[in-house]
N, C-alpha and C. Protein backbone atom coordinates (compact mmCIF):
# COMPACT_ATOMS: atom_id res chain seq x y z
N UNK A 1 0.84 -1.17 0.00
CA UNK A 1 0.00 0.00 0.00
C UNK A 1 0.90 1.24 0.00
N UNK A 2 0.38 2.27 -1.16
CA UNK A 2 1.56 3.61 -1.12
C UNK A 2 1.57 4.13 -0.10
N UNK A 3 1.71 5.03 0.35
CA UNK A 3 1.65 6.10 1.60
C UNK A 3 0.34 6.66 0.82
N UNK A 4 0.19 7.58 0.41
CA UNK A 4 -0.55 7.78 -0.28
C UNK A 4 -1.99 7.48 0.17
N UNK A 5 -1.99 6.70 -0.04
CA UNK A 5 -2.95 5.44 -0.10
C UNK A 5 -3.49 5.28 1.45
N UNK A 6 -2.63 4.64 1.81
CA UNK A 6 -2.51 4.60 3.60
C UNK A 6 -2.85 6.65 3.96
N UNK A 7 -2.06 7.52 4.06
CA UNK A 7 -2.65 8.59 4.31
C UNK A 7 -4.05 8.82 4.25
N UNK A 8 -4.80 8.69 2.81
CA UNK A 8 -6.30 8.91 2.67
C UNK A 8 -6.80 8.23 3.52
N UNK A 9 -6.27 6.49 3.56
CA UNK A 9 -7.87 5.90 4.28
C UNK A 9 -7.34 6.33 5.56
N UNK A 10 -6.48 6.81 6.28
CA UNK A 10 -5.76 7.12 8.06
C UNK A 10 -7.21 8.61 7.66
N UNK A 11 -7.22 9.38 7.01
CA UNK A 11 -8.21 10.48 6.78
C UNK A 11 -9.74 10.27 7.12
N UNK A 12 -9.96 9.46 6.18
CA UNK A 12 -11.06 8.75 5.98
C UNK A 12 -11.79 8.41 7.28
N UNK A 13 -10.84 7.56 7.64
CA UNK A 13 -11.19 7.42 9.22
C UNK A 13 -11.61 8.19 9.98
N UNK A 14 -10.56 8.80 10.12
CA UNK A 14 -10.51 10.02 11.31
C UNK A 14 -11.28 10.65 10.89
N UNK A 15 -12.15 11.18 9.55
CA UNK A 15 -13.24 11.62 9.26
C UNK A 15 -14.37 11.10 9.29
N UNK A 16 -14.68 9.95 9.17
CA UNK A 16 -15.99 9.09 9.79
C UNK A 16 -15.82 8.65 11.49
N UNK A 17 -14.93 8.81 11.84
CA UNK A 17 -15.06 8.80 13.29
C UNK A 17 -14.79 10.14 14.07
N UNK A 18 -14.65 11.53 13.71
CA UNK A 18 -15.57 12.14 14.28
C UNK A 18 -16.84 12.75 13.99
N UNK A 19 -17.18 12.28 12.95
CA UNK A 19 -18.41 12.91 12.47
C UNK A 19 -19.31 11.76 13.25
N UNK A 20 -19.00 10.46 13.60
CA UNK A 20 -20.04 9.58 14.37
C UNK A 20 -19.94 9.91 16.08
N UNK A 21 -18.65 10.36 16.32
CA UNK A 21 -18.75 10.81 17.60
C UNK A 21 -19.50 12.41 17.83
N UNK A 22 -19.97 13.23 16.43
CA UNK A 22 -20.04 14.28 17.05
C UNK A 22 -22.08 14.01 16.73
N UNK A 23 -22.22 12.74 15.96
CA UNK A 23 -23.78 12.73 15.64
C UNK A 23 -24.14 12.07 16.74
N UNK A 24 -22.74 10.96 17.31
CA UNK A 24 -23.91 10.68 18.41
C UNK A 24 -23.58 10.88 20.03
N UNK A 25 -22.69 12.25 20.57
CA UNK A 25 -22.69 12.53 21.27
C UNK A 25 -23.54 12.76 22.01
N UNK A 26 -24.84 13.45 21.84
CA UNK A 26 -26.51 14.01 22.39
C UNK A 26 -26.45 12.39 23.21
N UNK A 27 -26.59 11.73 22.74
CA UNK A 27 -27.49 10.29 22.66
C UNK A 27 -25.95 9.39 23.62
N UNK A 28 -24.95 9.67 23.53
CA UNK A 28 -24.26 8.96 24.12
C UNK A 28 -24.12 9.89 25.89
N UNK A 29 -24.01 10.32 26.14
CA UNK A 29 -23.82 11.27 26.93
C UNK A 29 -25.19 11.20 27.73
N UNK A 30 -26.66 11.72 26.83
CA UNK A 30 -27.87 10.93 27.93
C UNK A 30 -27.49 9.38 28.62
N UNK A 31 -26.69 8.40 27.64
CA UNK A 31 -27.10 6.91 28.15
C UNK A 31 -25.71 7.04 29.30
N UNK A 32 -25.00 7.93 28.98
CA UNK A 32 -23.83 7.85 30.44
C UNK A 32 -24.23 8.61 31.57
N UNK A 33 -25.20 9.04 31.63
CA UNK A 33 -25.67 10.29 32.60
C UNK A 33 -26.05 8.57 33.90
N UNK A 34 -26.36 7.92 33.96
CA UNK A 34 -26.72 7.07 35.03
C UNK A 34 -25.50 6.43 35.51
N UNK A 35 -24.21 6.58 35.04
CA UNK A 35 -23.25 5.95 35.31
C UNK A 35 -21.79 7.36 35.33
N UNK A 36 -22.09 7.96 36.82
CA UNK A 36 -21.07 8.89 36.71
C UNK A 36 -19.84 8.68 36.79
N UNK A 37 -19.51 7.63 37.21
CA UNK A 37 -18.26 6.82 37.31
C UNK A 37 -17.97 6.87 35.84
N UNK A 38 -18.38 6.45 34.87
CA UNK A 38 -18.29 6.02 33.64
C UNK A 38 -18.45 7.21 32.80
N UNK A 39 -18.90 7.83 33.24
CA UNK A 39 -19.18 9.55 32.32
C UNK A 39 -17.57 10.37 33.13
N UNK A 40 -17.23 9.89 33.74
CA UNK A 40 -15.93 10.77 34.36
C UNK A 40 -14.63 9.83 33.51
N UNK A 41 -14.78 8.75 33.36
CA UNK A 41 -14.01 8.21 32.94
C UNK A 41 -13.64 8.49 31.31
N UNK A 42 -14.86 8.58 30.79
CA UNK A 42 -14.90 9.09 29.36
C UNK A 42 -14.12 10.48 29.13
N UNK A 43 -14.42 11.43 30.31
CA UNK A 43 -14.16 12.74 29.96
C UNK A 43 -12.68 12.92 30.23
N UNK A 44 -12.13 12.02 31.26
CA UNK A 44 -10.59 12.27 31.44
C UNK A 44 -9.93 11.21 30.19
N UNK A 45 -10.33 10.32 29.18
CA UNK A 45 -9.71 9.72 28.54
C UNK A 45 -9.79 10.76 27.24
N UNK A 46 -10.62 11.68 27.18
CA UNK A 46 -10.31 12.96 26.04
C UNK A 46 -9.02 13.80 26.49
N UNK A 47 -8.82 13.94 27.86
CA UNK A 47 -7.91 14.62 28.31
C UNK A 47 -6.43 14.00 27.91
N UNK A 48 -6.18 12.51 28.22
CA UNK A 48 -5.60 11.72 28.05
C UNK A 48 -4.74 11.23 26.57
N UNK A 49 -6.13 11.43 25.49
CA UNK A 49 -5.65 11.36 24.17
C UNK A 49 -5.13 12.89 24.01
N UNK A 50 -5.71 13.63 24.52
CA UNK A 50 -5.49 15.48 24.07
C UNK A 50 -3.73 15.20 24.62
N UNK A 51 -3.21 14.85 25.77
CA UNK A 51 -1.89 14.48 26.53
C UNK A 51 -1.09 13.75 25.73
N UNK A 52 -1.19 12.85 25.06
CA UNK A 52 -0.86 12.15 24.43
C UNK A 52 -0.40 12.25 23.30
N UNK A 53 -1.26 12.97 22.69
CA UNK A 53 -0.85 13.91 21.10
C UNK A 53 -0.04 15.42 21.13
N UNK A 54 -0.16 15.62 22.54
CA UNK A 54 0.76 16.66 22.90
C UNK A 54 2.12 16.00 23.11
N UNK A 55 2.19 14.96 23.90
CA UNK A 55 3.71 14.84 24.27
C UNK A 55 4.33 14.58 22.59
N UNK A 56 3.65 13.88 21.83
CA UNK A 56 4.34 12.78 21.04
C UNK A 56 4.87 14.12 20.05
N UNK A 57 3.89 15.31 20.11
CA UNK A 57 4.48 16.20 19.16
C UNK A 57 5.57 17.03 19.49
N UNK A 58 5.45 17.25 20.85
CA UNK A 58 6.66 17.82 21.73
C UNK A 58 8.43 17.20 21.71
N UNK A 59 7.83 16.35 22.11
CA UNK A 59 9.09 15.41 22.02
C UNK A 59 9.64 14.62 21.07
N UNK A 60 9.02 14.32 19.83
CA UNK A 60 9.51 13.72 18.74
C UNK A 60 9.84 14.51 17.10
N UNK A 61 10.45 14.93 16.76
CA UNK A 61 10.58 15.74 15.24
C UNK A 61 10.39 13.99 14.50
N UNK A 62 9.77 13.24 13.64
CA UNK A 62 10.19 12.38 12.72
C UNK A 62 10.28 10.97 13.98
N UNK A 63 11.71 10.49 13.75
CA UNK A 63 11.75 9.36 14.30
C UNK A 63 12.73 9.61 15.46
N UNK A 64 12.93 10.82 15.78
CA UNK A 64 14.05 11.04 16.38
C UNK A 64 13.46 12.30 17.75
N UNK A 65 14.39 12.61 18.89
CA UNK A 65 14.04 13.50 19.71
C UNK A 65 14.39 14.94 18.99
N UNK A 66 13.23 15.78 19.43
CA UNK A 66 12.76 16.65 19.13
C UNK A 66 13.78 17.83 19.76
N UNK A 67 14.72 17.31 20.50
CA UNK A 67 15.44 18.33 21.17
C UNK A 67 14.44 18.99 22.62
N UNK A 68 15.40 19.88 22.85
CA UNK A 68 14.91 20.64 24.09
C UNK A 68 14.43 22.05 23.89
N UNK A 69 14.20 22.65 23.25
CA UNK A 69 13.86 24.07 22.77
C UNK A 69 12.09 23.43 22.77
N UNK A 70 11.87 22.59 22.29
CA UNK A 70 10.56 22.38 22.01
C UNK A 70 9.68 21.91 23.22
N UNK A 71 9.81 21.12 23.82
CA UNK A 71 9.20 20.69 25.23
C UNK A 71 9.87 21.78 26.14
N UNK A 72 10.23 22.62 25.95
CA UNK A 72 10.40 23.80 26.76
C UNK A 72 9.15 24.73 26.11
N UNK A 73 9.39 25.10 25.35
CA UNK A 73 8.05 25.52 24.77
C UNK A 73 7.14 25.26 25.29
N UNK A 74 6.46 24.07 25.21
CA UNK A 74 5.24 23.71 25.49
C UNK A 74 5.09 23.78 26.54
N UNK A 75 6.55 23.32 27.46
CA UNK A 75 6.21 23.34 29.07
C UNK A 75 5.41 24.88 29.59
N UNK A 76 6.30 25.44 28.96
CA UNK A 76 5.96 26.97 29.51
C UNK A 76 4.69 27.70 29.05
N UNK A 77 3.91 26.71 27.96
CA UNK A 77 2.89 27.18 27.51
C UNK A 77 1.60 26.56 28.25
N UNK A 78 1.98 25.43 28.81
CA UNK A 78 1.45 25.18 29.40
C UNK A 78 1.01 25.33 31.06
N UNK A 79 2.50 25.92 31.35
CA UNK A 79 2.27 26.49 32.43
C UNK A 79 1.15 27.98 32.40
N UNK A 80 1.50 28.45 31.53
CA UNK A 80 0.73 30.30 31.09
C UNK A 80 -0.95 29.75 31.32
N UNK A 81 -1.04 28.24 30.37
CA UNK A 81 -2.60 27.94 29.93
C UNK A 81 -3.34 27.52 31.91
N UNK A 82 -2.25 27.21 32.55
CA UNK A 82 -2.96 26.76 33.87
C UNK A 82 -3.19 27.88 34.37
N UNK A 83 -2.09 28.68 34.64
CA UNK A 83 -2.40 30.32 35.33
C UNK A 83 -3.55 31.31 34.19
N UNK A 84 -4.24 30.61 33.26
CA UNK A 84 -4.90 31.35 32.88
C UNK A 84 -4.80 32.88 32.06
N UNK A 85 -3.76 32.81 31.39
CA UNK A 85 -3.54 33.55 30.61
C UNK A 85 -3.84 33.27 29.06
N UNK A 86 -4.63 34.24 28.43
CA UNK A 86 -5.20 34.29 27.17
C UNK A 86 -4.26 33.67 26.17
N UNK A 87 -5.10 32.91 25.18
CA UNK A 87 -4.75 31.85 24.71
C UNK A 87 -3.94 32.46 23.58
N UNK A 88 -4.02 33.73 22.84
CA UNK A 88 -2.99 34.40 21.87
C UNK A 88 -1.66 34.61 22.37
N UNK A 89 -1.85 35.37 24.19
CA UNK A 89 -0.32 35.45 24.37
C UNK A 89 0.33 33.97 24.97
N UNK A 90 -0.11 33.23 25.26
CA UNK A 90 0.37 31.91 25.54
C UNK A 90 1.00 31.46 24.04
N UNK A 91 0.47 31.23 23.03
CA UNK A 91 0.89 30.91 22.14
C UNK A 91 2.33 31.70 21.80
N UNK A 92 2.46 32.87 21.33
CA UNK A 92 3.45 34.31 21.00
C UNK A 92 4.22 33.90 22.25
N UNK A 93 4.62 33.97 23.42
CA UNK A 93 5.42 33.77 24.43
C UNK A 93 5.91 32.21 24.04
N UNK A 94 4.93 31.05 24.06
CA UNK A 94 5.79 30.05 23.80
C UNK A 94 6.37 30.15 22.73
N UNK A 95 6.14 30.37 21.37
CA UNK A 95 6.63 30.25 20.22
C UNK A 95 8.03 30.75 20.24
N UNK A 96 8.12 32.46 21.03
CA UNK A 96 9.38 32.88 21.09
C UNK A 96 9.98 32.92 21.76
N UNK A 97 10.00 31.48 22.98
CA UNK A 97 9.86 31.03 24.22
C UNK A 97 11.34 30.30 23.18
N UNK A 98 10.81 29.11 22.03
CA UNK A 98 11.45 28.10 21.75
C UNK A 98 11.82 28.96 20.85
N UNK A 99 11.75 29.97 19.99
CA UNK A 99 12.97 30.37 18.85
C UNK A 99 13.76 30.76 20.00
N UNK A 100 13.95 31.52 20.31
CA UNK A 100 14.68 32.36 21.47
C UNK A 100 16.27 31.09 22.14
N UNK A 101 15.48 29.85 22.03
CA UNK A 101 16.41 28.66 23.33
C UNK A 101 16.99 28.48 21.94
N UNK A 102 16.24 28.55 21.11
CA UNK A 102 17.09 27.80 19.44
C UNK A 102 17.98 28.86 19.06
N UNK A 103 17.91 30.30 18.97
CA UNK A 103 18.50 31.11 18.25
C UNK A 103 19.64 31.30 19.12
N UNK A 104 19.85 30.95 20.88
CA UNK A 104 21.06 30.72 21.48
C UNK A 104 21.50 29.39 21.66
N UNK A 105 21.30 28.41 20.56
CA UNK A 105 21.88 26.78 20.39
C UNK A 105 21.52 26.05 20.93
N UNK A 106 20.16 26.28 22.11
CA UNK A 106 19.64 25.06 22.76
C UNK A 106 18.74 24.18 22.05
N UNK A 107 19.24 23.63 21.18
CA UNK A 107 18.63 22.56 20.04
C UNK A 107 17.15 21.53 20.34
């Protein structure tokens, strides 16, 4: 299978599965409402994948480590996003958070 190929249907997917999670959210969410245990569990495993797709982008360029300029970045952006600072300057501070560690060689 080309890449190519593999890319579209990886698309495909991810496009029929959130369009079924977002048709049948209403309806999934009433049938978890009797099981709060299970409705808490759902909501921290969004957190979890959201964690997850953060580290892997943080820390990996390709097949290789991403260096330290970059999970510095994020660290610090993420620190701004807990203390609640607006989501434009969180972004602009991290961004020139990590050129800044890069443009003095911290790779």
């Amino acid at each position: 299978m080309s890449e190519l190929v593999a890319l579209l249907l990886g698309g495909l997917v991810l496009a029929v599965g959130t369009y079924a999670m977002r048709a049948g959210g209403g309806a999934i969410g009433d049938l978890l409402q009797p099981y709060p245990r299970l409705q808490l569990a759902v909501e921290d495993s969004a957190v979890l994948i959201l964690a997850s797709v953060m580290a892997t982008s943080a820390l990996t360029d390709g097949q290789a480590y991403a260096g330290w300029a970059r999970p510095a970045g994020v660290a610090l952006s993420g620190l701004l996003a807990w203390r609640g600072v607006p989501l434009p300057i969180v972004l602009l501070v991290a961004a020139g958070a990590t050129a800044g560690l890069r443009a003095l060689g911290v790779a």
